[in-house]
C-alpha atoms as a PDB file:
ATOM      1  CA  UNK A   1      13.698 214.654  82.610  1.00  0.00           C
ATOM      2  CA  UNK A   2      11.843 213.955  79.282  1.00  0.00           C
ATOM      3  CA  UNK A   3      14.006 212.908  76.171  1.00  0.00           C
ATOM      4  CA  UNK A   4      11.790 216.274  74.229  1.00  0.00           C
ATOM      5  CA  UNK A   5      13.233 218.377  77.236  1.00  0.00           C
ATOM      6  CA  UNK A   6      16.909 216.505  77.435  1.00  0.00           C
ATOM      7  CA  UNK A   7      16.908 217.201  73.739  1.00  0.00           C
ATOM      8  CA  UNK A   8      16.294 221.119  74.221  1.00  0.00           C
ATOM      9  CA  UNK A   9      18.417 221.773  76.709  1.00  0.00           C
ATOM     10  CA  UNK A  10      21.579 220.213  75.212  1.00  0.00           C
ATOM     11  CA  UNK A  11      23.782 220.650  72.519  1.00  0.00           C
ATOM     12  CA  UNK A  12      24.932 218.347  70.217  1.00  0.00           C
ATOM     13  CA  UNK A  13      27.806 217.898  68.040  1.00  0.00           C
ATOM     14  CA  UNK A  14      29.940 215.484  66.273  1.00  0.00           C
ATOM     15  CA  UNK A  15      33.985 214.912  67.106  1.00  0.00           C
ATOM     16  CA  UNK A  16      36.441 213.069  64.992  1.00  0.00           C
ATOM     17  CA  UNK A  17      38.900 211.113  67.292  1.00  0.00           C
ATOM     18  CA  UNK A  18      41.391 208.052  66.711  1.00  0.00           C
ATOM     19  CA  UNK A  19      41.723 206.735  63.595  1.00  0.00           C
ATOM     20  CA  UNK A  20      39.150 208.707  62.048  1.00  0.00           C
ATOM     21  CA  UNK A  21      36.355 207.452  64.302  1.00  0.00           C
ATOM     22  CA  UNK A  22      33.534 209.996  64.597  1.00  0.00           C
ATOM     23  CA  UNK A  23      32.389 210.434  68.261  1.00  0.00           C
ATOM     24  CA  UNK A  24      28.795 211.963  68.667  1.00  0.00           C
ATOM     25  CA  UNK A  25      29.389 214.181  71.789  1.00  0.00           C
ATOM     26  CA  UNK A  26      26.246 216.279  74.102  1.00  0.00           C
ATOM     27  CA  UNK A  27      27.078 219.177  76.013  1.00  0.00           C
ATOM     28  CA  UNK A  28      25.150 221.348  78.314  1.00  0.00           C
ATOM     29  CA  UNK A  29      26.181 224.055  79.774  1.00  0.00           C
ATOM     30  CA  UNK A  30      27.924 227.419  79.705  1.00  0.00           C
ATOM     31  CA  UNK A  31      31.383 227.209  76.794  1.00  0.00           C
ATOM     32  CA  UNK A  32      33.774 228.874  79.482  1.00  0.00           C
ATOM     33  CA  UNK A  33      32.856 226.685  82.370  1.00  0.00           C
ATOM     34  CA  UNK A  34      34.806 224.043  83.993  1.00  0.00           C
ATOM     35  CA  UNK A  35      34.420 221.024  81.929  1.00  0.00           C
ATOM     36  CA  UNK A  36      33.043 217.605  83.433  1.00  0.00           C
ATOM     37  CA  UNK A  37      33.227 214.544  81.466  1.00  0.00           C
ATOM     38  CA  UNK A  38      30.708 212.340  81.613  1.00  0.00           C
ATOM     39  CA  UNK A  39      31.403 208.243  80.657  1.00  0.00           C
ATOM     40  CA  UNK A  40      28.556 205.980  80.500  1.00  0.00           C
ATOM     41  CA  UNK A  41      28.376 202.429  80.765  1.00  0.00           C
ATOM     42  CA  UNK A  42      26.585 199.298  79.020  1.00  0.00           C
ATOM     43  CA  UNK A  43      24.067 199.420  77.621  1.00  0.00           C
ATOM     44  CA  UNK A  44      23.523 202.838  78.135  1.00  0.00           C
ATOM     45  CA  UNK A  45      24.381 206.214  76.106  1.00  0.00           C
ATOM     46  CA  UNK A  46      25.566 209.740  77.235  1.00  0.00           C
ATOM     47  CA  UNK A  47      22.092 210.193  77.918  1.00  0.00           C
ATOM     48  CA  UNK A  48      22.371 208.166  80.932  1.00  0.00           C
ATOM     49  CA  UNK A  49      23.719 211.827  82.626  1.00  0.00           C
ATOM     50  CA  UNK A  50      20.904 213.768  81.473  1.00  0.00           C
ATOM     51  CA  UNK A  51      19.946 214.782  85.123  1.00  0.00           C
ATOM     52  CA  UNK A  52      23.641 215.198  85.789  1.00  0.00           C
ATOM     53  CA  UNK A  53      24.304 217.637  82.904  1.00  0.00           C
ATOM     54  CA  UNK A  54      21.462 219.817  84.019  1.00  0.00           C
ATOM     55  CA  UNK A  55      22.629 219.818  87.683  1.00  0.00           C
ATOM     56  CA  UNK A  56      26.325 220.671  86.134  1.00  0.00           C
ATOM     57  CA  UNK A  57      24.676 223.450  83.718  1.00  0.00           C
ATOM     58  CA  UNK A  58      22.919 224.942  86.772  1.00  0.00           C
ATOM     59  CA  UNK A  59      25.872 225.239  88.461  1.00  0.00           C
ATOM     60  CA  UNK A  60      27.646 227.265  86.015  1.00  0.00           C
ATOM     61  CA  UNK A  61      29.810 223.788  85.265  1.00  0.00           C
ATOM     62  CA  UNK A  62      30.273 222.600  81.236  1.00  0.00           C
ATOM     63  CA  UNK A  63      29.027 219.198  81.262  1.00  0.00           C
ATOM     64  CA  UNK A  64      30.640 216.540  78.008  1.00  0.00           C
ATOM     65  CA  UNK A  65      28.622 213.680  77.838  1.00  0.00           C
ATOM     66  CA  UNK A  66      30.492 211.523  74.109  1.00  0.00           C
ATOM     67  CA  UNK A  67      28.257 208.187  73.333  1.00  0.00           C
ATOM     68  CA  UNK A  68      31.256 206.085  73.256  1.00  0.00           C
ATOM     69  CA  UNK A  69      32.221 204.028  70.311  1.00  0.00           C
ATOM     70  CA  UNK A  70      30.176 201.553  69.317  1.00  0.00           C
ATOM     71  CA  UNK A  71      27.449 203.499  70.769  1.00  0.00           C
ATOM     72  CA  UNK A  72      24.537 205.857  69.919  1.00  0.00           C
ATOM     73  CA  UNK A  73      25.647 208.270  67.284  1.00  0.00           C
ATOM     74  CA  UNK A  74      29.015 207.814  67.490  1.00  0.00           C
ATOM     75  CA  UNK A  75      31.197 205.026  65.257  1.00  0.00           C
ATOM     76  CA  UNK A  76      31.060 201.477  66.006  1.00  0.00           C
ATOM     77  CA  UNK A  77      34.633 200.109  64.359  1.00  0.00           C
ATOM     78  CA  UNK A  78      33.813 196.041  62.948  1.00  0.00           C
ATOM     79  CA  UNK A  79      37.014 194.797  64.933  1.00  0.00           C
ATOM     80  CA  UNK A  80      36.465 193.512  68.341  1.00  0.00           C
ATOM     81  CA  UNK A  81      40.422 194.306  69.047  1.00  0.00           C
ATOM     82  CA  UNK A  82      39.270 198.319  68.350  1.00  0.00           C
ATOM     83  CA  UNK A  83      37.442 198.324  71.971  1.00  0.00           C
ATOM     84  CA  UNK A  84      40.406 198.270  74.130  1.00  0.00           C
ATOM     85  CA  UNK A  85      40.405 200.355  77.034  1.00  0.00           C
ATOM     86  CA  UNK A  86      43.168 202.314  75.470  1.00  0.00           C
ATOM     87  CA  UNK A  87      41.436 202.685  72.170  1.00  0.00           C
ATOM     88  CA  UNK A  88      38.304 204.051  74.238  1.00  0.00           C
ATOM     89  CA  UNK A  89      41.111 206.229  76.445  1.00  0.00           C
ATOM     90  CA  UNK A  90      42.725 207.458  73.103  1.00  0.00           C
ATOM     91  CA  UNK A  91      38.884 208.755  71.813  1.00  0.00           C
ATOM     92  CA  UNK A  92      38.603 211.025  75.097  1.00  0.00           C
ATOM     93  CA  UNK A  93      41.857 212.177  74.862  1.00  0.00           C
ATOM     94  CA  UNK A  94      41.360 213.497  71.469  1.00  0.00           C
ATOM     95  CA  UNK A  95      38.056 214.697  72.533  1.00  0.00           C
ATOM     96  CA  UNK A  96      39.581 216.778  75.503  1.00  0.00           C
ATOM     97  CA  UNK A  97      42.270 218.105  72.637  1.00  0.00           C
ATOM     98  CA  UNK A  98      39.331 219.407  70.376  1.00  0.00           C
ATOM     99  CA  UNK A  99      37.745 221.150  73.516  1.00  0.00           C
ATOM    100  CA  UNK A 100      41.087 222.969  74.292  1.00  0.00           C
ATOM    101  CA  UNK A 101      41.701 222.495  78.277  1.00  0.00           C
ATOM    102  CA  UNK A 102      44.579 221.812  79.959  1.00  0.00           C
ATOM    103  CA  UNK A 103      42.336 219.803  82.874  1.00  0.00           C
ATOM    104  CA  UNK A 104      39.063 218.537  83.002  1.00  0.00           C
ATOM    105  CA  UNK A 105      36.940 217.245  86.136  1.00  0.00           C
ATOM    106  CA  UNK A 106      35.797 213.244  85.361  1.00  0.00           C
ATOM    107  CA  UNK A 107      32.701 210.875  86.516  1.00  0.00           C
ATOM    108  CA  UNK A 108      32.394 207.583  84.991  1.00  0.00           C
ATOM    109  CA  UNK A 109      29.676 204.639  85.816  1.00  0.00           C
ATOM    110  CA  UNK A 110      30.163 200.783  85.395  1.00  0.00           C
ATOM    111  CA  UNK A 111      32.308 200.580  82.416  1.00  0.00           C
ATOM    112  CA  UNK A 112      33.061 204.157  82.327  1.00  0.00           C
ATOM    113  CA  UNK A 113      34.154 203.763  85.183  1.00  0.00           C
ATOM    114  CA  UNK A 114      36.495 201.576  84.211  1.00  0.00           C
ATOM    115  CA  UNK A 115      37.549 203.908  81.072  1.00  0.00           C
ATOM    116  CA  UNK A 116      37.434 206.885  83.688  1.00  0.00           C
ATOM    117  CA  UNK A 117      39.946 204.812  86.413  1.00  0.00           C
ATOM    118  CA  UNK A 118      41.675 203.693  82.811  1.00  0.00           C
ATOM    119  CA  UNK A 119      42.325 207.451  81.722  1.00  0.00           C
ATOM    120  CA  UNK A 120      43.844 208.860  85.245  1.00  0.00           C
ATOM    121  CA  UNK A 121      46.251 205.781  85.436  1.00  0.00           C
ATOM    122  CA  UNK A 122      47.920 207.014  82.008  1.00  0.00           C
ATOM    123  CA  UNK A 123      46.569 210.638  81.761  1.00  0.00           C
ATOM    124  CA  UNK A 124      46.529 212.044  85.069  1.00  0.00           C
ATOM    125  CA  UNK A 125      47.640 215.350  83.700  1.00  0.00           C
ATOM    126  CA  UNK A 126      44.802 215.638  81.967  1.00  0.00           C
ATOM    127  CA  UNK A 127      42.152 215.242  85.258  1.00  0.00           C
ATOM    128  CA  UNK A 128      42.029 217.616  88.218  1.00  0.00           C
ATOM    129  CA  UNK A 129      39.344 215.172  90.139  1.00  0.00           C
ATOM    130  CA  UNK A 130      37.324 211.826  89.656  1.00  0.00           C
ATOM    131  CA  UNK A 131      33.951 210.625  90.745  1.00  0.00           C
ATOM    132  CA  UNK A 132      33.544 206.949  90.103  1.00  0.00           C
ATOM    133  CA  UNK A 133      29.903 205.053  90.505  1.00  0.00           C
ATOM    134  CA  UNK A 134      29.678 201.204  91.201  1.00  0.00           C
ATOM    135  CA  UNK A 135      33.044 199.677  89.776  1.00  0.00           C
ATOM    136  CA  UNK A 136      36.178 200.135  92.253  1.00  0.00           C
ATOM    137  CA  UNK A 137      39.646 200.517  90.994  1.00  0.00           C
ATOM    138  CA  UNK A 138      41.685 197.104  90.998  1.00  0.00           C
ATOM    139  CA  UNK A 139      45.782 196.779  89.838  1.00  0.00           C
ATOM    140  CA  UNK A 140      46.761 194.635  87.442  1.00  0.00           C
ATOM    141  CA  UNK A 141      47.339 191.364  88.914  1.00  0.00           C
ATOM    142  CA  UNK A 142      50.041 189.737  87.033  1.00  0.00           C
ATOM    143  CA  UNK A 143      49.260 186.270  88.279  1.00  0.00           C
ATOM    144  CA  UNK A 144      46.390 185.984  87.098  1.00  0.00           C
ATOM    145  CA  UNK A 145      44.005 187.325  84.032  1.00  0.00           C
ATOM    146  CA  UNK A 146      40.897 188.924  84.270  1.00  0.00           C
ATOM    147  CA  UNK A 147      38.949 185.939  83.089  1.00  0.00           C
ATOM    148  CA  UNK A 148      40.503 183.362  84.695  1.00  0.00           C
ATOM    149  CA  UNK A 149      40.056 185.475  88.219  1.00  0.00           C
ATOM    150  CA  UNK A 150      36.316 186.383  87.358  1.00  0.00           C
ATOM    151  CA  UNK A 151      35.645 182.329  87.006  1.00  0.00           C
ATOM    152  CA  UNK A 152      37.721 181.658  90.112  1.00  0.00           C
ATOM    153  CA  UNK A 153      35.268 183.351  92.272  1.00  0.00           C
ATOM    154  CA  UNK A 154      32.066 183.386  90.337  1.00  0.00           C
ATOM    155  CA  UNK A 155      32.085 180.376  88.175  1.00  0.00           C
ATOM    156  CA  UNK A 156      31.845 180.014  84.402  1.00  0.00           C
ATOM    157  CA  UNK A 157      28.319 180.738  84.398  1.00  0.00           C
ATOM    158  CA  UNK A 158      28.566 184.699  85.522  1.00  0.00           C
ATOM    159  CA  UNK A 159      27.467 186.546  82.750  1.00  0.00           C
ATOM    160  CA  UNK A 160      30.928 188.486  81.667  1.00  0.00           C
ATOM    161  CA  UNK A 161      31.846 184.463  80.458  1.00  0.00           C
ATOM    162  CA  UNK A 162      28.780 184.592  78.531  1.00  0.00           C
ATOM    163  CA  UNK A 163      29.205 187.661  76.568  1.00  0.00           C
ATOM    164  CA  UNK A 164      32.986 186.712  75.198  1.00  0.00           C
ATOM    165  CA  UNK A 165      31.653 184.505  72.946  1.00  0.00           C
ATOM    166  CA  UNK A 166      31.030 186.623  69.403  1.00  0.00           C
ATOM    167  CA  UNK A 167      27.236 186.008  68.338  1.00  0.00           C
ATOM    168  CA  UNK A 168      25.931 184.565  71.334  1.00  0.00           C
ATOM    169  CA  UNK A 169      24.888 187.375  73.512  1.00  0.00           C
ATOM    170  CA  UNK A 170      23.535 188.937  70.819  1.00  0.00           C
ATOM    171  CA  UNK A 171      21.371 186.224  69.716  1.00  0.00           C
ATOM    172  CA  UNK A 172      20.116 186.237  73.286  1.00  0.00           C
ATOM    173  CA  UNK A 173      19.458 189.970  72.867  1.00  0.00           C
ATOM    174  CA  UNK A 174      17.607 189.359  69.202  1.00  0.00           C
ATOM    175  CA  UNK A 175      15.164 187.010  70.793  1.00  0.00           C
ATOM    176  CA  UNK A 176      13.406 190.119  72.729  1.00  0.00           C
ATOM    177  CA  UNK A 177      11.922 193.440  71.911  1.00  0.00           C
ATOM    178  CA  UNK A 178      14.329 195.930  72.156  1.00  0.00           C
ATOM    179  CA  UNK A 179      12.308 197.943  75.120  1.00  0.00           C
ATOM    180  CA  UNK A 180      11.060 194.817  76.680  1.00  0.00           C
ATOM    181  CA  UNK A 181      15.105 193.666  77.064  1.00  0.00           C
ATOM    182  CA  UNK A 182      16.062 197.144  78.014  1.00  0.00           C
ATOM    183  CA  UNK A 183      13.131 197.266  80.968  1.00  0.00           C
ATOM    184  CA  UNK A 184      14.345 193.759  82.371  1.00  0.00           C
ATOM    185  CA  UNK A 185      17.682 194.895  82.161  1.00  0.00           C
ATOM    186  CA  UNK A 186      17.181 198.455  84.086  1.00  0.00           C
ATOM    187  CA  UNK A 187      15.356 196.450  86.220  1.00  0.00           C
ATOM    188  CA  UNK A 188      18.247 194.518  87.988  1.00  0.00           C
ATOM    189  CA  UNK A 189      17.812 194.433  92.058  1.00  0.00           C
ATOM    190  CA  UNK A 190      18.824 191.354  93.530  1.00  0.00           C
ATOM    191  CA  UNK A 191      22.442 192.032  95.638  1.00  0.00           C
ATOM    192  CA  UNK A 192      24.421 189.177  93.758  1.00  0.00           C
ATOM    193  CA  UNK A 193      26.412 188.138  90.515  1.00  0.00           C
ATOM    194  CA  UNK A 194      24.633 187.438  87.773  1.00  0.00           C
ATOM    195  CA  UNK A 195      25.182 184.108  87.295  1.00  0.00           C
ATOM    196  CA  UNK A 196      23.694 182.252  84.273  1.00  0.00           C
ATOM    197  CA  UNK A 197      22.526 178.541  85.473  1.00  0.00           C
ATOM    198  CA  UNK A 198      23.113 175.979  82.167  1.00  0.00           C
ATOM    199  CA  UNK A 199      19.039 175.559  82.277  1.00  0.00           C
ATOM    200  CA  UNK A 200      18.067 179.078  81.827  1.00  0.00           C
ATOM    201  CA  UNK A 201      18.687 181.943  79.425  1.00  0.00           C
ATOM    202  CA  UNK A 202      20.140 185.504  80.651  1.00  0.00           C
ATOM    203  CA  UNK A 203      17.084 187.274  80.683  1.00  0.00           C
ATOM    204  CA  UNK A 204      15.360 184.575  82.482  1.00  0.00           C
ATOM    205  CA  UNK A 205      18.491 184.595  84.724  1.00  0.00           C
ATOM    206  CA  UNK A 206      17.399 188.558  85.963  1.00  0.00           C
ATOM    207  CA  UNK A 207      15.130 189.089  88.777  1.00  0.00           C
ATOM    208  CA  UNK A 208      13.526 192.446  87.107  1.00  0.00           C
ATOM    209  CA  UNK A 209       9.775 192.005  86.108  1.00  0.00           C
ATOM    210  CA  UNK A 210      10.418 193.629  82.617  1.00  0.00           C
ATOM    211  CA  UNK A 211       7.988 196.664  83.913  1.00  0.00           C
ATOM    212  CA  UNK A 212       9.225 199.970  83.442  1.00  0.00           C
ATOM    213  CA  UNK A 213      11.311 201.297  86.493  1.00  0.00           C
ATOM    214  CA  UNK A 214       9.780 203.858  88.429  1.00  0.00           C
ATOM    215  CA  UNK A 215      13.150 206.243  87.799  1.00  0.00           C
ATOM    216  CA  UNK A 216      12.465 206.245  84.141  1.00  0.00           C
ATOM    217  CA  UNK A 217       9.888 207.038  81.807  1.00  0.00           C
ATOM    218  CA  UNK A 218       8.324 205.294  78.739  1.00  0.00           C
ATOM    219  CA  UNK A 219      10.064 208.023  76.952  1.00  0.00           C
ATOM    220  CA  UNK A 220      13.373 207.791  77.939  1.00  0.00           C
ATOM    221  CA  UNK A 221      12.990 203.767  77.472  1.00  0.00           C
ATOM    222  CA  UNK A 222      11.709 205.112  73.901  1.00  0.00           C
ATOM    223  CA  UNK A 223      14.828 207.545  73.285  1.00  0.00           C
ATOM    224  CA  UNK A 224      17.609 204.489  74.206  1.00  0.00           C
ATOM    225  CA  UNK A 225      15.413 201.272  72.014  1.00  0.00           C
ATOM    226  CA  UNK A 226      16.010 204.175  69.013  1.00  0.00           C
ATOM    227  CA  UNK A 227      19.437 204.276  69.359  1.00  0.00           C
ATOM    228  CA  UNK A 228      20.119 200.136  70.229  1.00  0.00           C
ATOM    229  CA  UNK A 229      17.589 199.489  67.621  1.00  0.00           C
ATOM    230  CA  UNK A 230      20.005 201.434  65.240  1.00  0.00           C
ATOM    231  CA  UNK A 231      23.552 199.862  66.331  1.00  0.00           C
ATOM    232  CA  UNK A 232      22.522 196.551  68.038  1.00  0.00           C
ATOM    233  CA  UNK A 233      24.596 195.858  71.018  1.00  0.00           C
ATOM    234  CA  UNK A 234      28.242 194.060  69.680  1.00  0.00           C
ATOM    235  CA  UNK A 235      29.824 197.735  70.148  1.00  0.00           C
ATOM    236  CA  UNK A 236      29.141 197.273  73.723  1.00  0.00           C
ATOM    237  CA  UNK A 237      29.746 193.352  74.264  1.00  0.00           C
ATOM    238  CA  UNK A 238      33.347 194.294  72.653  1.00  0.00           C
ATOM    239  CA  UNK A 239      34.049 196.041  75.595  1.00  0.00           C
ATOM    240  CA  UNK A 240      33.578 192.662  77.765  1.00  0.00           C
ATOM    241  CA  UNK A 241      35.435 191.048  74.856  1.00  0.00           C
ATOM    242  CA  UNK A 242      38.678 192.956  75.578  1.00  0.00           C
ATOM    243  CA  UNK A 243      38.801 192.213  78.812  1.00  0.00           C
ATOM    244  CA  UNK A 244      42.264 189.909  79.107  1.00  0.00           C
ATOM    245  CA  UNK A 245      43.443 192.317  75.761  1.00  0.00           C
ATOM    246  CA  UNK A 246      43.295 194.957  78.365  1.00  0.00           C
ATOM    247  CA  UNK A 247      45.156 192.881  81.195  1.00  0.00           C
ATOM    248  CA  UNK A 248      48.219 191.977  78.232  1.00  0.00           C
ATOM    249  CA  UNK A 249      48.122 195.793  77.175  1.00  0.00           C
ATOM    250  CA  UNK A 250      48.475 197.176  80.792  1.00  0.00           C
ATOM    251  CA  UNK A 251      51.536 195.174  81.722  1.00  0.00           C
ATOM    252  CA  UNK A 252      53.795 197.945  81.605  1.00  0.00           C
ATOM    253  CA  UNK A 253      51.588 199.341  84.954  1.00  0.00           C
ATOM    254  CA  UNK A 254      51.446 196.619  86.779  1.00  0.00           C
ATOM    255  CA  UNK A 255      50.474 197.663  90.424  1.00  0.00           C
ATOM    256  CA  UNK A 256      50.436 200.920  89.239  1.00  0.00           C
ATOM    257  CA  UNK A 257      47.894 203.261  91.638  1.00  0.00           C
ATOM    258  CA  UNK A 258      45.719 206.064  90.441  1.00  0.00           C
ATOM    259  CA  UNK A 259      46.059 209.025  92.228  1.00  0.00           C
ATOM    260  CA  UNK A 260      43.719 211.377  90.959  1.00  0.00           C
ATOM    261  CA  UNK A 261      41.618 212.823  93.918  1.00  0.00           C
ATOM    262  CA  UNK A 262      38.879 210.620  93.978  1.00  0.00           C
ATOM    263  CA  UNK A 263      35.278 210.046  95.660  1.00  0.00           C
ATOM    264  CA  UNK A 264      33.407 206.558  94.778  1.00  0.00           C
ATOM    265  CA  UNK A 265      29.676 206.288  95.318  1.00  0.00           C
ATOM    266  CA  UNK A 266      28.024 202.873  94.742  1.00  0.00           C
ATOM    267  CA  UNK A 267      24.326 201.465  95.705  1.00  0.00           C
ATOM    268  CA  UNK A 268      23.915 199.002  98.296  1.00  0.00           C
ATOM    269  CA  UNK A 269      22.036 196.641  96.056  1.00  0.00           C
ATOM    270  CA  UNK A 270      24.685 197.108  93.453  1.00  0.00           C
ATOM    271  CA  UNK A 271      25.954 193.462  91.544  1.00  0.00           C
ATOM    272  CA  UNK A 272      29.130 194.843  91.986  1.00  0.00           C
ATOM    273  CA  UNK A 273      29.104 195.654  95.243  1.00  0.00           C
ATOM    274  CA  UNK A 274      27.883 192.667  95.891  1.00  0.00           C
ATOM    275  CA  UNK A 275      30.622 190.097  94.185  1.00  0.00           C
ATOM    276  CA  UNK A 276      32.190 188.082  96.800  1.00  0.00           C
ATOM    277  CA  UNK A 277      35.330 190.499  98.505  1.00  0.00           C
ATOM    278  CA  UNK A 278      34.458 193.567  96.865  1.00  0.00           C
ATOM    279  CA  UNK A 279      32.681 195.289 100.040  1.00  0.00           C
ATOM    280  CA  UNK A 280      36.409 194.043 102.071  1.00  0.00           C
ATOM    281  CA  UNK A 281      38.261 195.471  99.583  1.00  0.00           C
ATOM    282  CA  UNK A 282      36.311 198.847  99.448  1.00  0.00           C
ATOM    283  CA  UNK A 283      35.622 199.301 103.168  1.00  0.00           C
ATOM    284  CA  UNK A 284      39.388 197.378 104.856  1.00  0.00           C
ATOM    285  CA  UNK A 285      41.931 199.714 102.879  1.00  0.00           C
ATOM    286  CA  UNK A 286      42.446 197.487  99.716  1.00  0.00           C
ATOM    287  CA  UNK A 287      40.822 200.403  97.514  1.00  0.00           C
ATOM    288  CA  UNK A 288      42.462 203.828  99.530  1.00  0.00           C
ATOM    289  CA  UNK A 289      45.754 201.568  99.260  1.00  0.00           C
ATOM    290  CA  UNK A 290      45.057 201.765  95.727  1.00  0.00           C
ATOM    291  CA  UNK A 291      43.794 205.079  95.358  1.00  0.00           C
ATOM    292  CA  UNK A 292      45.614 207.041  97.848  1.00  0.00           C
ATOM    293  CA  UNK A 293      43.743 210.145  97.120  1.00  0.00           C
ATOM    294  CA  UNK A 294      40.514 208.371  97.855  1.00  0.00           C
ATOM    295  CA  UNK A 295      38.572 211.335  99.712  1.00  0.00           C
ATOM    296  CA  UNK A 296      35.234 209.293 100.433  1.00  0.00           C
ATOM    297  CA  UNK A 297      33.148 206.425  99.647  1.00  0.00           C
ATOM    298  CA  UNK A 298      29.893 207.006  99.521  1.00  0.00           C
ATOM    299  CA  UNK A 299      27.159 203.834 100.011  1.00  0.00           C
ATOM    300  CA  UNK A 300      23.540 204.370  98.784  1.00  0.00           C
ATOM    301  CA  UNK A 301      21.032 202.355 100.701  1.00  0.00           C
ATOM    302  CA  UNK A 302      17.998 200.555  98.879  1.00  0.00           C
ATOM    303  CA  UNK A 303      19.988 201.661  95.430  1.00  0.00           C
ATOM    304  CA  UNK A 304      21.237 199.231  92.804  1.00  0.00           C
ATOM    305  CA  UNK A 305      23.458 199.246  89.592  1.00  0.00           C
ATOM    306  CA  UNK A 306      21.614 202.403  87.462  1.00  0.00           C
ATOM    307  CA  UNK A 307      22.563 204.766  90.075  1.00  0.00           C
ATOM    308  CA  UNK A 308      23.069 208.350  88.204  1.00  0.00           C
ATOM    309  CA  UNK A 309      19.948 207.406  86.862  1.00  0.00           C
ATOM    310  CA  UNK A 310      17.913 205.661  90.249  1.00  0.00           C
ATOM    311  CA  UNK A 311      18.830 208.574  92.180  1.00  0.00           C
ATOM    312  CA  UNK A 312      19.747 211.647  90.464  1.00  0.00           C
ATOM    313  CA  UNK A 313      19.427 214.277  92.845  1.00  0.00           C
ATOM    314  CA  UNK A 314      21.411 212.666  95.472  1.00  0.00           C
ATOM    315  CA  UNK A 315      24.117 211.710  92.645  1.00  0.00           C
ATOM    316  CA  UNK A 316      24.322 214.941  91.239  1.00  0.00           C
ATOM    317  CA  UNK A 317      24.961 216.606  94.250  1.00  0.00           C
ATOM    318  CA  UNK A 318      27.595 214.534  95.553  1.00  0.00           C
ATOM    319  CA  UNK A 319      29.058 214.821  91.745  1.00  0.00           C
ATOM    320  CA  UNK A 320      28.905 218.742  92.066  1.00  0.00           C
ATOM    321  CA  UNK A 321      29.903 219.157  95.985  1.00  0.00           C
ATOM    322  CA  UNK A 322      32.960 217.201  95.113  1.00  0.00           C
ATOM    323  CA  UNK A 323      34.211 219.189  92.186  1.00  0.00           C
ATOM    324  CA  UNK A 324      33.250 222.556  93.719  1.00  0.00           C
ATOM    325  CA  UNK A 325      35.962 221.766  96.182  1.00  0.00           C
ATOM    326  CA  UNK A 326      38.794 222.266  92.996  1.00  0.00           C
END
């Protein structure tokens, strides 16, 4: 779907959340129709669901798609502390007030899926059913801290090390053209970490050719470089920033499972997927142990990280099959 199209087809409006942070929010649609919220990931934008929100719309569904903060259109708050899972929790939970219904249907994708598995730990009230894409639900471990687990078993070259730093990532991302970075970055297909050797730079470190995928369009490139050119990309690296923030703030639900019905859908090619005991943990009972409302996991063949956007059709189905089941 064309950004021109996209942009007639939805509606767009402007929500203020937390602490007075303004949340630019699309929605497609009919107004009285069950309400799916849609939660993108880095670097990406609400339009990231485009295809999703149509599929949604054409199935009598009201499909929310915010830009989270420090994203798009919506408010990027100077404080690195002020991308906490919770604060990011606390925005949809306002945004779910303003729209007036007592439950809402979720899908999240990399680290929305993180703020969607975040928001049925402490809001499960709020969610009938969840449909999660590449990042499994883990605990909190009290041992041990995010970081210090992440280096454990990828070293202190995987890229999540590289973005805590403030200023570093994004003079990496200042030394390319803001399409050019985006294209390598869509690009990602090699099954494995990222890991950053000391001799080479991230983008050198991905094994995308910088072309254009074949799943988007020189327009849609065109429609996210507009809005990245406009905020830069701290907002996002915050998010990898708060990481052990997150671990101290969740102590009080330690072990604590989500229990949401859930389905989880994840490529085959996916860096996630593919980080050393992740496909044990998925496929052995670590993750229906954890989610014990786990209805299905889905695996994708010959499909990496972008997956709503890689494979839309098959995505959106499995998004609207589940829900229809509610």
């Amino acid at each position: 779907m064309a950004a021109a199209t996209a942009a007639a087809e939805v509606r767009h409006r402007t929500v203020e959340v937390a602490s007075g942070v303004r949340l630019h929010v699309a929605e497609s649609g009919p107004e009285d129709g069950a309400v799916v919220l849609l939660v993108h990931g880095f670097p990406e934008l609400w339009y990231s669901w485009r295809h999703q929100m149509a599929a949604l719309a054409s199935r009598g569904f009201r499909a929310v798609a915010p830009d989270l903060r420090g994203y798009g259109d919506s408010d990027a708050p100077p404080d690195e502390g002020s991308y906490t899972l919770h604060h990011i929790v606390g925005d949809l939970v306002a945004l779910l007030a303003d729209i007036g219904r007592p439950r809402v249907f979720v899908a999240g994708h990399d680290w929305g899926a993180a703020v969607a598995w975040q928001l049925c730990l402490l809001r499960p009230d709020l969610v009938t059913a969840l449909v999660v894409l590449s990042v499994e639900y883990h605990p909190r471990n009290p041992m041990r801290r995010p970081l210090q687990t992440i280096r454990a078993v990828c070293g202190e070259h995987h890229y999540i090390c590289f973005f805590q730093k403030p200023g570093v990532a994004e003079a990496e991302f200042g030394r390319y053209d803001i399409k050019s970075l985006l294209k390598k970055l869509y690009g990602m297909r090699k099954p494995a970490p990222l890991i950053i050797p000391p001799d080479k730079t991230l983008f050198d470190s991905i094994d995308s050719d910088g072309s254009c995928p074949a799943w988007l369009t020189e327009e849609d490139i065109s429609y996210y470089a507009e809005k990245f050119e406009k905020t830069g990309f701290t907002g996002g690296l915050n998010y990898y920033r708060c990481i052990d923030l997150n671990w101290e703030l969740n102590a009080p639900w330690t072990g604590a499972p989500v229990k949401v019905p859930t389905k989880f859908i994840v490529g085959d090619l996916d860096l996630t997927y593919n980080t050393p005991g992740v496909k044990d943990y998925i496929h052995k009972g670590g993750l229906k142990a954890n989610v014990p409302n786990l209805e299905d996991v889905v695996v994708m063949e010959g499909v990496s990280h972008f997956i709503n956007q890689e494979k839309p059709n098959e995505v959106s189905d499995h998004i609207c099959g589940f829900f229809s089941k509610f």
